[in-house]
Protein backbone atom coordinates (compact mmCIF):
# COMPACT_ATOMS: atom_id res chain seq x y z
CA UNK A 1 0.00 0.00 0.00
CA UNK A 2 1.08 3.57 -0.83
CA UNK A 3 2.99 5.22 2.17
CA UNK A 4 -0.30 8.25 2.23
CA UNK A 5 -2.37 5.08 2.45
CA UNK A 6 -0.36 3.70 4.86
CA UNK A 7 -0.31 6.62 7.28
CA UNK A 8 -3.95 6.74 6.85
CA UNK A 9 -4.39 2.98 7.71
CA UNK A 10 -2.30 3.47 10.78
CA UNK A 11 -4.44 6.47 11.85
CA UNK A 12 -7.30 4.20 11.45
CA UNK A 13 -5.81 1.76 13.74
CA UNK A 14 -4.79 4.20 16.35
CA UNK A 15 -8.01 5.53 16.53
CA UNK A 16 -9.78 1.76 16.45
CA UNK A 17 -7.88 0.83 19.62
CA UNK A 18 -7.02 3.63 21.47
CA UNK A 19 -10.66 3.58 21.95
CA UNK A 20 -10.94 0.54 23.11
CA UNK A 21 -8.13 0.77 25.16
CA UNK A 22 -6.27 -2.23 23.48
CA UNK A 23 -4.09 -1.93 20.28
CA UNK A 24 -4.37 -5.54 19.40
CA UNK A 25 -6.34 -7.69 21.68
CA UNK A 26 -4.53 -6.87 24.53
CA UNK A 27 29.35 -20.56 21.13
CA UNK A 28 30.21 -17.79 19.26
CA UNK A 29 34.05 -16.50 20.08
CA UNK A 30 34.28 -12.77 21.00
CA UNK A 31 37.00 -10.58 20.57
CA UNK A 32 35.78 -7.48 22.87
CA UNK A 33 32.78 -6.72 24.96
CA UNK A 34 31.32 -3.41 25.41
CA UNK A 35 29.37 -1.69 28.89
CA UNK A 36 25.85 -3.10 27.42
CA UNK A 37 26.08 -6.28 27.95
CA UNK A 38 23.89 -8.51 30.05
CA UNK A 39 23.84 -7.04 33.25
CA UNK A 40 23.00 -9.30 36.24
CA UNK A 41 20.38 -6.44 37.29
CA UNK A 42 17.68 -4.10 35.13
CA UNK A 43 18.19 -1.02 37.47
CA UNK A 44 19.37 1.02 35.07
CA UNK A 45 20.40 0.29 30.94
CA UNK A 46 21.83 2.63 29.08
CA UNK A 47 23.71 2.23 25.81
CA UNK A 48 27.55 3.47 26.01
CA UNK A 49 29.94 4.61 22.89
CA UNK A 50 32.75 3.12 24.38
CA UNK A 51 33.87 -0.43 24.71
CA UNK A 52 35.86 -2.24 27.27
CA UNK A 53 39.36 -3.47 27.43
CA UNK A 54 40.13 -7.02 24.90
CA UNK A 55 39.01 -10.17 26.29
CA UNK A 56 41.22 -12.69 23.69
CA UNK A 57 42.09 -13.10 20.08
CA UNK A 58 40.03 -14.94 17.69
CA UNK A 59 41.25 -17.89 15.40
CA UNK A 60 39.84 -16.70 11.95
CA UNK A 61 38.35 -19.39 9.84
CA UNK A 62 39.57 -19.87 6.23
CA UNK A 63 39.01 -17.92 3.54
CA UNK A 64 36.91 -20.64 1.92
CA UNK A 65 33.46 -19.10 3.20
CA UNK A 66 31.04 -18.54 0.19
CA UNK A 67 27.94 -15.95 -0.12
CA UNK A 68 25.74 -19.25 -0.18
CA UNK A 69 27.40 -20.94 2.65
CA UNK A 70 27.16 -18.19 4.79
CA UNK A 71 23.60 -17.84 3.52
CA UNK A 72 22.95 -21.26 5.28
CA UNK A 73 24.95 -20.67 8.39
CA UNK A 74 22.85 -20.65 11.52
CA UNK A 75 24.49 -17.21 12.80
CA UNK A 76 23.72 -13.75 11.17
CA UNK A 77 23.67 -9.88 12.80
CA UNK A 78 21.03 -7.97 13.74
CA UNK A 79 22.25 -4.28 14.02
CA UNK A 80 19.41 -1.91 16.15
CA UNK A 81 19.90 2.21 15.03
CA UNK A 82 18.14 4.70 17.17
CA UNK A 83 17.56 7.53 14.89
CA UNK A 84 20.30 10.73 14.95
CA UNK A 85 19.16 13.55 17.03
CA UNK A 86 16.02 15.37 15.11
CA UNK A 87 14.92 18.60 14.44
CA UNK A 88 12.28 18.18 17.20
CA UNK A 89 14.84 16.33 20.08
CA UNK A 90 16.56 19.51 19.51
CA UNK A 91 13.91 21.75 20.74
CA UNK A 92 12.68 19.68 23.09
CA UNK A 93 8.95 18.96 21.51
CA UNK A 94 6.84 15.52 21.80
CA UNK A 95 7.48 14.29 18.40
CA UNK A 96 5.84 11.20 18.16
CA UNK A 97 4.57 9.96 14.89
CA UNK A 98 4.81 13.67 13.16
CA UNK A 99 7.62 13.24 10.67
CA UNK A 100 10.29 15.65 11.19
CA UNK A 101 14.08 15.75 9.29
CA UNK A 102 17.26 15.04 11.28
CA UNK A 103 19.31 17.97 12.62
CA UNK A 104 22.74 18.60 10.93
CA UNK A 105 23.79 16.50 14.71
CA UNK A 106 22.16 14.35 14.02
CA UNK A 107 23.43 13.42 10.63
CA UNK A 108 26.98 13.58 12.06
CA UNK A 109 25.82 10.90 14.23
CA UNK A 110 24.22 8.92 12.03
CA UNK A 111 27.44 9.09 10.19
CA UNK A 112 29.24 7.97 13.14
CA UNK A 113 26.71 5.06 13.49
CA UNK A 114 27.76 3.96 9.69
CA UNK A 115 31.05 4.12 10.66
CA UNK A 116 30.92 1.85 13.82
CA UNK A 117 29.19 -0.33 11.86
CA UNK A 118 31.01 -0.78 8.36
CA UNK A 119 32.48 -3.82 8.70
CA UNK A 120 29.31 -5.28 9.61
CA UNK A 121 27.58 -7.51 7.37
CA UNK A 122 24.18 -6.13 6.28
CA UNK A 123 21.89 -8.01 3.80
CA UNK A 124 18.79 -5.86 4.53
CA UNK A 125 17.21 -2.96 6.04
CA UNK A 126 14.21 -2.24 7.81
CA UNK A 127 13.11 1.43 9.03
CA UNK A 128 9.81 2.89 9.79
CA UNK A 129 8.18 5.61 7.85
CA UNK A 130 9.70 8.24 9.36
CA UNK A 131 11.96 10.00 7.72
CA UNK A 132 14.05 10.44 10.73
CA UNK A 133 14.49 6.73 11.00
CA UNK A 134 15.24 6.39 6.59
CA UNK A 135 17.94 9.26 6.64
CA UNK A 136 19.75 7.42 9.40
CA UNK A 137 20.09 4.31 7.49
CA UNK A 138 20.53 5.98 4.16
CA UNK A 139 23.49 7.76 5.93
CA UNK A 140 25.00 5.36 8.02
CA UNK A 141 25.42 2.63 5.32
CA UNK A 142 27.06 5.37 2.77
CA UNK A 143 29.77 4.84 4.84
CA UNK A 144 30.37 1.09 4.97
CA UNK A 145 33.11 -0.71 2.72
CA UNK A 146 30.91 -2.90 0.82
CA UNK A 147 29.78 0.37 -0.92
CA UNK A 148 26.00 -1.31 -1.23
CA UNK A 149 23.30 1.06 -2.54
CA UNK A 150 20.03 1.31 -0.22
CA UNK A 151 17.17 0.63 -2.66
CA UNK A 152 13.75 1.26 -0.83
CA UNK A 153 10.99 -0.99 -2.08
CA UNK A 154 8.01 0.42 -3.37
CA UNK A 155 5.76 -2.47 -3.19
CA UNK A 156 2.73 -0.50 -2.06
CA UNK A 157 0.97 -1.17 -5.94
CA UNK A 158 1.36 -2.94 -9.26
CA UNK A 159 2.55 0.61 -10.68
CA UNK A 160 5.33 1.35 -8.20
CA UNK A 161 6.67 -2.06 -8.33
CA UNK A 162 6.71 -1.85 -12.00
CA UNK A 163 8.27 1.31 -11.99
CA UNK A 164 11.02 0.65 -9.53
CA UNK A 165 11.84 -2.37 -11.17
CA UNK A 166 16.06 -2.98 -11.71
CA UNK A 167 16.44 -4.63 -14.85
CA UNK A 168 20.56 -5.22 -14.52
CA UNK A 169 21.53 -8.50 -12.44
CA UNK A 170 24.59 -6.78 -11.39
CA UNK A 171 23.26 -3.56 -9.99
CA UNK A 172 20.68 -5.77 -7.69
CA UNK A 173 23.97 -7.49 -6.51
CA UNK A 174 25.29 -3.92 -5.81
CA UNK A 175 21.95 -2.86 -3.77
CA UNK A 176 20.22 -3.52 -0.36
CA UNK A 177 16.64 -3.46 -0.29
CA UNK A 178 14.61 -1.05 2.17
CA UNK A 179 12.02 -2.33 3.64
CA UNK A 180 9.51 0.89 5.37
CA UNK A 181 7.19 -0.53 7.98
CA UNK A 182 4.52 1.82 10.18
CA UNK A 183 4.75 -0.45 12.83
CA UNK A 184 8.47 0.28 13.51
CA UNK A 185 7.11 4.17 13.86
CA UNK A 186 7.66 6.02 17.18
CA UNK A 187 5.10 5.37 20.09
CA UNK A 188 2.38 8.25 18.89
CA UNK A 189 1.95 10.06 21.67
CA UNK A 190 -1.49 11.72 21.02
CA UNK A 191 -2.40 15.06 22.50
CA UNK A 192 1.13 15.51 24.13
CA UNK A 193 2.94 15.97 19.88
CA UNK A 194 4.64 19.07 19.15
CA UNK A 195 4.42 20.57 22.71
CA UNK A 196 7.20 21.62 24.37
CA UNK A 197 7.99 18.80 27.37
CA UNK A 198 9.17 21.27 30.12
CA UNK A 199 6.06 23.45 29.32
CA UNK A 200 3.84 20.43 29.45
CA UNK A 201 5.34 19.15 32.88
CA UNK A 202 4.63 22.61 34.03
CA UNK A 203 1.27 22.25 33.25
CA UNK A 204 0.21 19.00 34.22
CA UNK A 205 2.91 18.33 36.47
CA UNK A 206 6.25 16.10 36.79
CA UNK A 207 4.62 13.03 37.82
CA UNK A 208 2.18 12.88 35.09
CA UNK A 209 4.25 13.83 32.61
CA UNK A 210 6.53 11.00 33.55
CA UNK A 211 4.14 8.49 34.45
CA UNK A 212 3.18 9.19 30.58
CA UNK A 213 6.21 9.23 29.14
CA UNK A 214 7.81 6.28 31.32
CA UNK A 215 5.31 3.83 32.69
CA UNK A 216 4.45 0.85 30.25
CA UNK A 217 0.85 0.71 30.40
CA UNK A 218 -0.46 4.49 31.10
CA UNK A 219 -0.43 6.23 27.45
CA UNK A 220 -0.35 10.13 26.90
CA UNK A 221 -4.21 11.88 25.77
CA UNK A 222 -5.41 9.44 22.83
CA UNK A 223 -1.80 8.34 22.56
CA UNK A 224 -0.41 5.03 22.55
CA UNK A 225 1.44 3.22 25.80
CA UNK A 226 4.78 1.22 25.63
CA UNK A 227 2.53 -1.69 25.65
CA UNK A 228 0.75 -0.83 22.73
CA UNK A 229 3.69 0.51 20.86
CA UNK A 230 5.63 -2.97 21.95
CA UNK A 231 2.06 -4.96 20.44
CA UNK A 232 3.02 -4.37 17.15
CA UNK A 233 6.64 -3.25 16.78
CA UNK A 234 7.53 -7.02 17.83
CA UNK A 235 4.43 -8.71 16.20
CA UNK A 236 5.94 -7.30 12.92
CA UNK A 237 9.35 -7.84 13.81
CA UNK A 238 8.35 -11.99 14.80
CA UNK A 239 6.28 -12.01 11.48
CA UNK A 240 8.65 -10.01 8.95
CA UNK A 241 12.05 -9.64 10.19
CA UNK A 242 13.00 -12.73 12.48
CA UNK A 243 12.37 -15.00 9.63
CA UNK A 244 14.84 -13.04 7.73
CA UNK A 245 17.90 -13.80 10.02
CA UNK A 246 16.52 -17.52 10.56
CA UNK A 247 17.34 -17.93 6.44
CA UNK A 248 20.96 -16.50 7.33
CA UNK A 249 20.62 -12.67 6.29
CA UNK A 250 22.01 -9.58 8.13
CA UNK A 251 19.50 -7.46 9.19
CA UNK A 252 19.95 -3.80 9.86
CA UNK A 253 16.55 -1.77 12.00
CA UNK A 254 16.73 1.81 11.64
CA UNK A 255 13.87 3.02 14.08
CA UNK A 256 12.84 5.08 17.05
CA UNK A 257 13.80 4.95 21.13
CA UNK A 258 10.50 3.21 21.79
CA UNK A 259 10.10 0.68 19.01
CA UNK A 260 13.51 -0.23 19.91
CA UNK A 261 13.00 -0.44 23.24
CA UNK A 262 10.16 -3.09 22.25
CA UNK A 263 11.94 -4.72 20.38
CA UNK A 264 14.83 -5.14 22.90
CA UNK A 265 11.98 -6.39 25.10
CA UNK A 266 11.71 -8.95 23.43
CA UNK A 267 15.45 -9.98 22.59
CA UNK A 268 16.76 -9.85 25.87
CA UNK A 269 13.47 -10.90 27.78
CA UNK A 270 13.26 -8.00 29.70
CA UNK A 271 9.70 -7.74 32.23
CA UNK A 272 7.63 -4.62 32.45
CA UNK A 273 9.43 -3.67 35.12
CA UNK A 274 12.95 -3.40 33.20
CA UNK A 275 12.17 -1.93 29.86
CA UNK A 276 10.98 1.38 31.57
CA UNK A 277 14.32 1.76 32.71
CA UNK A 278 16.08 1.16 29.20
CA UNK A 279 17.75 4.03 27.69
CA UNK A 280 19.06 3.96 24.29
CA UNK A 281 21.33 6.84 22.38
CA UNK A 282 20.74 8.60 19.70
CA UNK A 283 23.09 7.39 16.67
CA UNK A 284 24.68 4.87 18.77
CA UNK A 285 23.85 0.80 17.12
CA UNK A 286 23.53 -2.21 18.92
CA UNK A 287 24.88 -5.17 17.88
CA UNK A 288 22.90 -8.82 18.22
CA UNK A 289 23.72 -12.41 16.70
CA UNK A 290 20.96 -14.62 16.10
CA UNK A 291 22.49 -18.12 16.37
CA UNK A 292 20.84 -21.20 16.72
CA UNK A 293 17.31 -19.55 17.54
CA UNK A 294 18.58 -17.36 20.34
CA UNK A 295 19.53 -14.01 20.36
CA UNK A 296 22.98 -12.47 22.15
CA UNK A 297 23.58 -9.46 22.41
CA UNK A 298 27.55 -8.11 21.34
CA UNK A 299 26.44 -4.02 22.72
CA UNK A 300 27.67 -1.28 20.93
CA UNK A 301 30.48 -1.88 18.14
CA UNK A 302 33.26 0.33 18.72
CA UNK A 303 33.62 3.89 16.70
CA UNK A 304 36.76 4.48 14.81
CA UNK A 305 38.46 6.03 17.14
CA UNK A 306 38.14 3.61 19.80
CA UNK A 307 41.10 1.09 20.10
CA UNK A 308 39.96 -2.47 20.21
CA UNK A 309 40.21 -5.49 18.19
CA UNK A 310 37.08 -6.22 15.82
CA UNK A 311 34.95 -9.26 15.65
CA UNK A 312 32.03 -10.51 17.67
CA UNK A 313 32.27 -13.82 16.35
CA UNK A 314 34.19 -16.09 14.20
CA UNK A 315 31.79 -15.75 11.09
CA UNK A 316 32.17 -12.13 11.79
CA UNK A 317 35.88 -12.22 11.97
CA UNK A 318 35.95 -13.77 8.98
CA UNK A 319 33.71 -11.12 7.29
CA UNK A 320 36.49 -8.58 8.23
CA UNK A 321 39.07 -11.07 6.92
CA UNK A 322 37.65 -11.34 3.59
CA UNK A 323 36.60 -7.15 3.47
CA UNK A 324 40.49 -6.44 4.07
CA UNK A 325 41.59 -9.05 1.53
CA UNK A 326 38.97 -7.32 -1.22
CA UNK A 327 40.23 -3.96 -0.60
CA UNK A 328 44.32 -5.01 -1.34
């Protein structure tokens, strides 16, 4: 469906269950690990640029490793980007499901995120409709080696999809698709978009104001809860993007703090209790391999700057491997 169409089915939805109070019926060797991983305690999670001291070298595998055997290998990476600061973060507004640009910050760190991230593997790309969310994967992956094009997919009718059809083999080789979801869209947060949050905790006070924007099942004036938004930000990532890294691809989510935070949810099994506590950076990715049906989660790869030894995994060392023997 068309993304106008789109927006207007969401809106439909919104409005369905927000007045009903229910938005759907209520192995691996690693080289370096970074301040996110597991905690033994949910007090507190935030998401840190830097990474810790070297645990131990990797043995790299062979150079042997084929597009189609790694195709079939049960590990692949799942890389979660929280949108660059936007136009709206920067003045402090509710932003919610308007769509607003990224601020010339956060481009830089969207940048930043494509550089932490270049010698990741990345087969495809999921964002939200948000342009936000789409400039911060459009930017990050300009700047990984592989030199991939992002190709969004327009499959919303026969027309687009005929129209945004690649006819050259090669080129297709040369692209990743972009695949634009609503459900991966920021928690809407109703009546409380485009105000100004200090001004609106004035008004209504600090404990409502919080209780809205932090409790998990209290949502804003005809706005959505964390519970909702979590409803169908994982539903579509268990039906759409899961079975993607279960056939072997790299996946890439560009999205929003609280879709993310859903989806996190989810990954790491976090309760109720836990998730309201998450925190994640603008710009700054996470880093997750799905191997044999589980999910583990490698926290934040290290910017360029940062001295450390790369690789996550074996498959992933070997990734590297075969990236630096391309580019003699």
């Amino acid at each position: 469906m068309a993304t106008s169409s789109s927006h207007a089915t969401f809106g439909s939805l919104q409005s369905s269950y927000l007045n009903k109070h229910s938005p759907f019926h209520k192995g691996t060797a690693m080289i370096f690990m970074t301040k996110f991983e597991r905690p033994t305690r949910f007090d507190a999670i935030r998401v840190f640029s830097s990474a810790s001291p070297v645990i131990h070298p990797v043995q790299l595998l062979s150079n042997g490793t084929s597009d189609a055997t790694r195709k079939k290998s049960s590990e692949s990476a799942l890389i979660l980007i929280r949108h660059g600061e936007s136009s709206w973060n920067e003045k402090n507004l509710f932003t919610g499901c308007v769509d607003v640009p990224l601020t010339q910050k956060g481009v830089d760190e969207a940048i930043e995120a494509g550089k932490r991230i270049k010698n990741i593997p990345v087969d495809i790309i999921f964002s939200s409709h948000l342009i936000r969310a789409q400039m911060t994967a459009m930017l990050a992956m300009n700047q990984h080696r592989r030199k991939k094009v992002p190709v969004i997919e327009h499959n919303e009718s026969s027309r687009a999809q005929e129209w945004s059809e690649i006819f050259s083999e090669e080129t297709k080789k040369q692209s990743i698709p972009v695949i634009t979801a609503w459900q991966l869209n920021e928690r809407m947060y109703g009546e409380l978009q485009g105000l100004n949050k200090q001004e609106t905790a004035q008004k209504f006070g600090n404990e409502k104001v919080h209780e809205w924007r932090r409790s998990y099942d209290v949502p804003p004036p005809n706005g959505e809860s964390l519970e909702m938004c979590a409803k169908r930000a994982v539903a579509y990532f268990k039906d759409q993007i899961e079975p993607q890294l279960m056939n072997g691809k790299n996946v890439l989510i560009a999205a929003h703090g609280n879709s993310l935070r859903s989806i996190i949810m989810y990954l790491d099994k976090l309760t109720s209790e836990q998730v309201i506590n998450l925190e994640l950076s603008t710009g700054i990715p996470m880093l997750y391999i799905f191997k044999d049906g589980g999910f583990i989660r490698r926290g934040s790869p290290p910017g360029p700057t940062e001295a450390s030894v790369y690789a996550f995994s074996k498959k992933l060392a070997q990734y590297r491997q075969n990236l630096d023997n391309m580019m003699l």
